[in-house]
Protein backbone atom coordinates (compact mmCIF):
# COMPACT_ATOMS: atom_id res chain seq x y z
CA UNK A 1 70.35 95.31 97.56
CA UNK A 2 70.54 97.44 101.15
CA UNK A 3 73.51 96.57 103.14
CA UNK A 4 71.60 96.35 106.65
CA UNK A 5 72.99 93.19 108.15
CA UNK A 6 70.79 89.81 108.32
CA UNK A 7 70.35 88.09 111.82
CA UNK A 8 68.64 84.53 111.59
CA UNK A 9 66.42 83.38 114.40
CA UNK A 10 67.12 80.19 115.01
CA UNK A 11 70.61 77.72 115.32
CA UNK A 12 69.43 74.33 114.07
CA UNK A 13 69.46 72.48 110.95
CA UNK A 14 67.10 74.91 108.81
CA UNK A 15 69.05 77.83 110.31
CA UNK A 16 72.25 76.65 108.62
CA UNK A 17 70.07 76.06 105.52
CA UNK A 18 69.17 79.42 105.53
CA UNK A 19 72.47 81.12 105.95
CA UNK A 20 73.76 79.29 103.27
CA UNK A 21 71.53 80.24 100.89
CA UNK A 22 71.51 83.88 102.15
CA UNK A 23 75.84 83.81 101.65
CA UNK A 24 75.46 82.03 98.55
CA UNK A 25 73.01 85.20 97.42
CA UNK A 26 75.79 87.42 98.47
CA UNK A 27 74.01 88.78 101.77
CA UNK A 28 75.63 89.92 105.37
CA UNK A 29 74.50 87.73 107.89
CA UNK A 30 75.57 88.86 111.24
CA UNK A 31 74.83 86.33 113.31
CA UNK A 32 71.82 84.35 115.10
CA UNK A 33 69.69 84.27 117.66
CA UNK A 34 67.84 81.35 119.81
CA UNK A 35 67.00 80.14 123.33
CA UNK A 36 70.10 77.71 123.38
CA UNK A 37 72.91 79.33 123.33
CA UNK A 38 75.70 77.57 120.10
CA UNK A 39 79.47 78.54 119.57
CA UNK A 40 78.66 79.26 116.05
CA UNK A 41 76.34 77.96 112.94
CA UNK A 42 78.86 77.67 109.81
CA UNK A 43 80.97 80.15 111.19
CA UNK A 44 78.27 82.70 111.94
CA UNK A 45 78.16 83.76 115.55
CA UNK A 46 75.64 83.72 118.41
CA UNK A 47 74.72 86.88 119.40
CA UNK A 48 72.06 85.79 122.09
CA UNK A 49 68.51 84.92 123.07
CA UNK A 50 65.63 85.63 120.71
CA UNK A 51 65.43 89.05 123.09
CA UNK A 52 68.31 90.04 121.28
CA UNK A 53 66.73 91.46 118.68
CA UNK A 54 64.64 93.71 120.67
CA UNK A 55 67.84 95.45 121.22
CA UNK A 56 68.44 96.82 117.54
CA UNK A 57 66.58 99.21 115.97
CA UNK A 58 64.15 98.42 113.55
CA UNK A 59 65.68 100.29 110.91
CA UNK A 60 69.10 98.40 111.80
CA UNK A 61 68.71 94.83 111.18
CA UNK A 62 67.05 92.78 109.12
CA UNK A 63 65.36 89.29 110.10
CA UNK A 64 65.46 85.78 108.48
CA UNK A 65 63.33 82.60 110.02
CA UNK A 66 65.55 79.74 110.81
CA UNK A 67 62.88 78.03 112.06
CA UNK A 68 61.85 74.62 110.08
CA UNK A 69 60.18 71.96 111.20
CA UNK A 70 56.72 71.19 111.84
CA UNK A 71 55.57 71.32 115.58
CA UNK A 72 52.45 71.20 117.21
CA UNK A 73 53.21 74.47 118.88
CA UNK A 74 53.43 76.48 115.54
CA UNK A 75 56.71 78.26 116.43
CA UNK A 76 58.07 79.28 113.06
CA UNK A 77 54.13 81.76 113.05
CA UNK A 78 54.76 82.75 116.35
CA UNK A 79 58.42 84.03 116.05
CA UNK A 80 57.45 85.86 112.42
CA UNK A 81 54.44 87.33 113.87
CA UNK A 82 55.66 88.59 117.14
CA UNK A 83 58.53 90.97 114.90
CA UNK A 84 56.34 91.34 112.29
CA UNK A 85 53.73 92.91 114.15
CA UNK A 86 56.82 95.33 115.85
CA UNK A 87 57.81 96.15 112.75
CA UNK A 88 61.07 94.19 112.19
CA UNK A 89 61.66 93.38 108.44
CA UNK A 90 61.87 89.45 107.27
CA UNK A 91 64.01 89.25 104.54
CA UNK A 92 63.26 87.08 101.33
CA UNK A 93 65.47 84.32 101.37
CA UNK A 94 66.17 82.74 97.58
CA UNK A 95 68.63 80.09 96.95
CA UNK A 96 70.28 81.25 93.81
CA UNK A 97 69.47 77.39 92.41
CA UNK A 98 65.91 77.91 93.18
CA UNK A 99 63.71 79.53 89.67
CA UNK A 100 61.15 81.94 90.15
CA UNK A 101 59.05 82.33 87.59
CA UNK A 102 58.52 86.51 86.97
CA UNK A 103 55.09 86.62 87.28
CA UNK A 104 55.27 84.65 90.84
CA UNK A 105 54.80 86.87 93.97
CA UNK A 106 56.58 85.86 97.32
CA UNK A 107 55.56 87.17 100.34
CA UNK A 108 57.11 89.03 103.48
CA UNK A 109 59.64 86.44 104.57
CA UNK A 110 59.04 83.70 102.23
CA UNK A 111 61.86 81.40 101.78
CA UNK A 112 62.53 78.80 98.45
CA UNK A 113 65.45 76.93 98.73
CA UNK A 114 67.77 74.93 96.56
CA UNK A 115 66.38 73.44 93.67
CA UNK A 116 62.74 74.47 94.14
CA UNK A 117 60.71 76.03 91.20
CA UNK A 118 57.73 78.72 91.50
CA UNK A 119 56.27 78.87 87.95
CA UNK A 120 54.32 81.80 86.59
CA UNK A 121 51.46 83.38 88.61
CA UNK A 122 51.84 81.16 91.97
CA UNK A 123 51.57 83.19 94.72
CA UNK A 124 53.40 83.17 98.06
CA UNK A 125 51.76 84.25 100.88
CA UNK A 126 54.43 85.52 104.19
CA UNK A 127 56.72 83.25 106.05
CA UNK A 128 55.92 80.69 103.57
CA UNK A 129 58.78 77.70 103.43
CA UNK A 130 59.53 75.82 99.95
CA UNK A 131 61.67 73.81 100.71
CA UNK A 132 64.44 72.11 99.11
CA UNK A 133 63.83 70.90 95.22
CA UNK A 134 60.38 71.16 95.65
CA UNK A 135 57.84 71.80 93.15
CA UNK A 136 55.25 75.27 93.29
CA UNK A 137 53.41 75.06 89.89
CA UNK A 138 51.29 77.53 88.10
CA UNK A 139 48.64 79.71 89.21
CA UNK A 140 49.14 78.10 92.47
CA UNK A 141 48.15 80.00 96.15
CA UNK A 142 49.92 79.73 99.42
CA UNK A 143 48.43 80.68 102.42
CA UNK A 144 50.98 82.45 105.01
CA UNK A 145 52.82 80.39 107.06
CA UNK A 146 52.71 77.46 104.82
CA UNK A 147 55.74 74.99 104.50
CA UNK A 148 55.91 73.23 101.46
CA UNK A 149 58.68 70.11 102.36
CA UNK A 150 61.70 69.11 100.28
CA UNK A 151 60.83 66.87 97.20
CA UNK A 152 56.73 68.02 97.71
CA UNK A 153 55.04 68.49 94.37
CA UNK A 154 51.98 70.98 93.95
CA UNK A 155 50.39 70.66 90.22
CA UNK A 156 48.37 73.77 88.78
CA UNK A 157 45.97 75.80 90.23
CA UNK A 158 46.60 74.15 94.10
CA UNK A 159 45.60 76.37 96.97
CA UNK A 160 47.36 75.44 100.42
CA UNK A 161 45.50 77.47 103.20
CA UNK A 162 47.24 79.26 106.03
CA UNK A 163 49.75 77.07 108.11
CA UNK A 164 49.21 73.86 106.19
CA UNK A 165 52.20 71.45 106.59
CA UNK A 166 52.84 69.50 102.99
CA UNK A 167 55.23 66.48 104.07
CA UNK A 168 58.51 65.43 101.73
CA UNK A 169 57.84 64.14 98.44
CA UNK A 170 53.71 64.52 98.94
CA UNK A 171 51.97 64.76 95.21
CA UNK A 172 49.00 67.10 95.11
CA UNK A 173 47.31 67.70 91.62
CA UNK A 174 45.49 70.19 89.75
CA UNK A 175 43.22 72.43 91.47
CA UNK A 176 42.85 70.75 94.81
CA UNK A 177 42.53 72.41 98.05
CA UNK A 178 44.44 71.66 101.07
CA UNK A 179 42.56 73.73 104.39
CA UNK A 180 44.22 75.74 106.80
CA UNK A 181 46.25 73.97 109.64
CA UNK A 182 46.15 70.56 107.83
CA UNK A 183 48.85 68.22 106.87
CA UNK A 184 49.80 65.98 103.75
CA UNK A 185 52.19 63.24 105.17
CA UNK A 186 55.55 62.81 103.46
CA UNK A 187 55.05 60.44 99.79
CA UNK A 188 51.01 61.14 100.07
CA UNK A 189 49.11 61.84 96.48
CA UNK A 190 46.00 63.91 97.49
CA UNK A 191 43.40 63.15 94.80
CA UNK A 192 40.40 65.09 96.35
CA UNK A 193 40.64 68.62 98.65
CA UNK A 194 41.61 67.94 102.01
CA UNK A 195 39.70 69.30 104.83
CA UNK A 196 41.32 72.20 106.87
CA UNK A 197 42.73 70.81 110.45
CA UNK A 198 42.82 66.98 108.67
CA UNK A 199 45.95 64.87 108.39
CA UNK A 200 46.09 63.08 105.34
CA UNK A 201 48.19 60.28 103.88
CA UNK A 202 48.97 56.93 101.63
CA UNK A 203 48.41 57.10 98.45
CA UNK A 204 45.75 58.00 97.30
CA UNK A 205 45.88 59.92 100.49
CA UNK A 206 42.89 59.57 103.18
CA UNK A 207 42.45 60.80 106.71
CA UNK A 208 44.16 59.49 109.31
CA UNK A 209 42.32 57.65 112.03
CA UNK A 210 43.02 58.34 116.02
């Protein structure tokens, strides 16, 4: 494993998520980086605004998304893809509780946390979020920028399209489709595909009305 430090951008809750997981994995993390400047998070230090990491090299740091929680404004996409497309490195960030099957691929930045489970031939796309004891089953598909919330369960052969939102404890089964920019709400069982852009939820899960 290379030895070029880890900065997280970020300094709330799934910030100190992610720097436990990456110490628990036996990485460096130097420090982090957000708009509101923080004494420390768990003892790491704050190094400065998200700028800050225009001052390193490329070749001298890599990144980790501390960035959570849902928001309207999509900011977890727009902080990977502004580095990404510069050329900064996101670094895979695996609880050592979480199991990954072998033949599961995680993309550029994707993060599984404790207690979640990839089985065999899901497939991650980047900056993808499963998060805490959460459930990725086979032959599965997530789009980039996906987050998959604690206690979520995704049965076989479910495809989650780019930037979907899957709320805590949500049930989706077999081969269902979830569309691009849509959310599940937390404890919702989606029977049938959900359109992309929708918000679903209840169980069985139906479309919110305005």
């Amino acid at each position: 494993m290379s030895s070029i430090p880890i900065v997280v951008i970020g300094a709330g809750g799934h910030a100190r998520v992610v720097i436990d997981a990456l110490q628990c994995a036996g990485l460096d993390v130097e420090g982090v980086a957000g708009p509101v400047p923080v004494a420390d998070v768990l003892g790491v230090p704050y190094l400065g605004t998200d700028d800050f990491v225009l001052t390193r090299k490329r070749e001298s740091v890599r990144l980790a998304n501390g960035i959570g929680s849902i928001d309207a404004k999509g900011t977890r996409a727009m902080v990977f893809e502004r580095y990404a497309v510069l050329g900064y490195e996101f670094v895979r960030v695996v609880h050592p509780s979480a199991v990954i099957a072998r033949s599961a691929h995680l993309g550029h930045g994707a993060q599984v946390m404790a207690g979640a489970v990839v089985q065999p031939a899901a497939r991650l796309g980047k900056n993808v979020l499963v998060n805490t004891r959460a459930s990725v089953d086979h032959d599965c598909v997530i789009g980039d920028h996906v987050h998959i919330a604690p206690g979520a369960t995704l049965s076989g052969g479910v495809v989650v399209e780019e930037g979907a939102h899957i709320g805590a404890g949500a049930v989706i089964l077999q081969g269902r489709t979830v569309g691009a920019g849509a959310v599940v709400g937390a404890g919702a069982a989606v029977h049938r595909d959900v359109p992309a852009g929708a918000i679903v939820v209840g169980v069985p899960a139906k479309e919110r009305e305005e």
